[in-house]
Protein backbone atom coordinates (compact mmCIF):
# COMPACT_ATOMS: atom_id res chain seq x y z
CA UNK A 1 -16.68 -28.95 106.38
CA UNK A 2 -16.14 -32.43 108.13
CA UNK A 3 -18.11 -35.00 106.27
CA UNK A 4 -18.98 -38.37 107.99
CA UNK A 5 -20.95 -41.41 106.91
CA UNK A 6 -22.26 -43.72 109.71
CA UNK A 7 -23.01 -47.18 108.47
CA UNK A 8 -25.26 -49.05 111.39
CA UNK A 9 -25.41 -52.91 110.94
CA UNK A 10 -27.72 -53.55 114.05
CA UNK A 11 -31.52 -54.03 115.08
CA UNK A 12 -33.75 -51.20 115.77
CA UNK A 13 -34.46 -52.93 119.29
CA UNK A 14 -32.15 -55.58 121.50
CA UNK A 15 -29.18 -53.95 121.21
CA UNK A 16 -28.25 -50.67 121.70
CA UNK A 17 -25.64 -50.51 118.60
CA UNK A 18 -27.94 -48.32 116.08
CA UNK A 19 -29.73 -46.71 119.40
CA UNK A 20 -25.99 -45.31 120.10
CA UNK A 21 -25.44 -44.56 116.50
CA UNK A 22 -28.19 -42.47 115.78
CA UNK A 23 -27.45 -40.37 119.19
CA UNK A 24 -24.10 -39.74 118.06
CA UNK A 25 -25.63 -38.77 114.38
CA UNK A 26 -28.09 -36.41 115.98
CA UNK A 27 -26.01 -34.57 118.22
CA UNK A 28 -22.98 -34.34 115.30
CA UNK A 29 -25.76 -33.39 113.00
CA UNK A 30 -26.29 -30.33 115.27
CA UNK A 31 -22.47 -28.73 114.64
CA UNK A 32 -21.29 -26.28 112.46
CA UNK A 33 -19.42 -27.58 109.39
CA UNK A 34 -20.85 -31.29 109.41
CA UNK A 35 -22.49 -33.21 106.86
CA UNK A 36 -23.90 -36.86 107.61
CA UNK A 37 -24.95 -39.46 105.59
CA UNK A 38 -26.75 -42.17 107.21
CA UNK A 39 -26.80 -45.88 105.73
CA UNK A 40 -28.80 -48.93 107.29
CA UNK A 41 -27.81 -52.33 106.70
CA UNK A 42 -28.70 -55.34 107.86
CA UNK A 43 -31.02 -55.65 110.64
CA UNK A 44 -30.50 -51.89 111.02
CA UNK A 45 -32.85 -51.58 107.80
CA UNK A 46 -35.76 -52.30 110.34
CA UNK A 47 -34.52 -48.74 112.10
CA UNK A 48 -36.26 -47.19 109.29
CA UNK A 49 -39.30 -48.74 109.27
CA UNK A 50 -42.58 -46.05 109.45
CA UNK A 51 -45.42 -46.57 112.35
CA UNK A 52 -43.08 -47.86 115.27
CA UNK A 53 -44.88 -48.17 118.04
CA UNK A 54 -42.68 -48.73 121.34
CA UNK A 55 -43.73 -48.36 124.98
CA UNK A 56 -44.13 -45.25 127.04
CA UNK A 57 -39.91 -44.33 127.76
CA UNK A 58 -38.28 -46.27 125.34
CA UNK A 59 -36.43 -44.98 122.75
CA UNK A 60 -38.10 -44.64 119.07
CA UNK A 61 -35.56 -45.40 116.96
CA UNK A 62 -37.70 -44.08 113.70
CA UNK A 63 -37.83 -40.46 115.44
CA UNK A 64 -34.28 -40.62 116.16
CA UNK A 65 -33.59 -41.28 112.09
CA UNK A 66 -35.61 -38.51 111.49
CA UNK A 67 -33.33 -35.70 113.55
CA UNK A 68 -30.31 -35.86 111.64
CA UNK A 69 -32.33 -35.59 108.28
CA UNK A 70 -33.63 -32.34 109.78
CA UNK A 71 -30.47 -30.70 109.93
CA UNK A 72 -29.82 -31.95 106.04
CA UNK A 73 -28.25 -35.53 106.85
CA UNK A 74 -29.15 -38.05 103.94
CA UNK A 75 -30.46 -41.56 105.07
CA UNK A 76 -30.06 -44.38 102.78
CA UNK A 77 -31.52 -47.90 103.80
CA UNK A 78 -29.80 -51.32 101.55
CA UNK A 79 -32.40 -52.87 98.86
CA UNK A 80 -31.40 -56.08 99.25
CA UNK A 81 -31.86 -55.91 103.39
CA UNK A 82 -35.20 -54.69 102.79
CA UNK A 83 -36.18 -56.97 100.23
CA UNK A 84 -34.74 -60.05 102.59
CA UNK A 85 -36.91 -57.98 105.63
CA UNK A 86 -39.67 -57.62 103.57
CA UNK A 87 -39.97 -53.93 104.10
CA UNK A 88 -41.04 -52.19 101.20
CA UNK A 89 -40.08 -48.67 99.73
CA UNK A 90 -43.41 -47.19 100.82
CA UNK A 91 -43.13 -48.81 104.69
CA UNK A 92 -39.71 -46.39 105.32
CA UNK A 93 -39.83 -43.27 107.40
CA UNK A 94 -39.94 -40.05 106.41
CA UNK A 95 -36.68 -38.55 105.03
CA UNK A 96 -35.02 -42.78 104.55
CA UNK A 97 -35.15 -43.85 100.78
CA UNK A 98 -34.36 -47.33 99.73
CA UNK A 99 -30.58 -47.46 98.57
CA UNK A 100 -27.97 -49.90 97.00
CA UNK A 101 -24.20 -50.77 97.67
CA UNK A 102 -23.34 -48.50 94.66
CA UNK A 103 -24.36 -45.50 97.11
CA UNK A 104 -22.62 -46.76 99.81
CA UNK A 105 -19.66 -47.13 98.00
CA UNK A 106 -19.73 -43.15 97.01
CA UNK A 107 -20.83 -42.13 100.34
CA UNK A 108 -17.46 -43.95 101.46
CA UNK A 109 -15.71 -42.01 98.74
CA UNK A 110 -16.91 -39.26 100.10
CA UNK A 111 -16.82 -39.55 103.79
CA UNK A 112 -13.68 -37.89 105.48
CA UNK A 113 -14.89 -40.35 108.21
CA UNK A 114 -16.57 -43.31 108.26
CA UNK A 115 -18.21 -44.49 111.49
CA UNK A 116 -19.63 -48.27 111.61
CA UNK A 117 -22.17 -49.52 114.39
């Protein structure tokens, strides 16, 4: 079992950092014998932010969170991002919980990779 954490730093939208990020996460999520964890920092807290509505064609950044959590990924968004964002614990997509640097820390612990966008 290959265990990898991916730690994404950037916006949901004007760069395509946590956009490439997430489509690595997804399609590693989708191989035998990985396990992802997922941790937003940053401006990437706004990635996992419920309700997005973007135009017809463009990537959706919340449904792309959500694909890795379906094949058992964990998704941890910074409290102190989302307090500084004002996004609130209730505002965050399904399968994203509100996390600290104490988790990250363990994740990193834990990763056999660690993978930073």
């Amino acid at each position: 079992m290959t265990k990898t954490l991916f730690i994404l730093n950037d916006p949901p939208y004007g760069t395509e950092r946590s956009y490439n990020g997430l489509r690595l996460a997804g399609a590693l999520s989708r191989r035998e014998g990985q396990e992802l964890k997922i941790f937003l920092m940053g401006d990437a807290a706004s990635c996992a932010k419920a309700n997005q509505k973007v135009p017809a064609g463009f990537y959706n950044l919340e449904l792309m969170l959500k694909a890795p959590g379906r094949h058992g990924a964990e998704v941890g968004v910074c409290g102190t991002c989302m307090d500084a964002r004002g996004i609130a614990e209730t505002e965050l997509a399904e399968g994203a919980k509100r996390s600290t640097l104490e988790q990250l820390t363990d994740w990193t612990v834990w990763a056999d990779k660690v993978l930073v966008f």
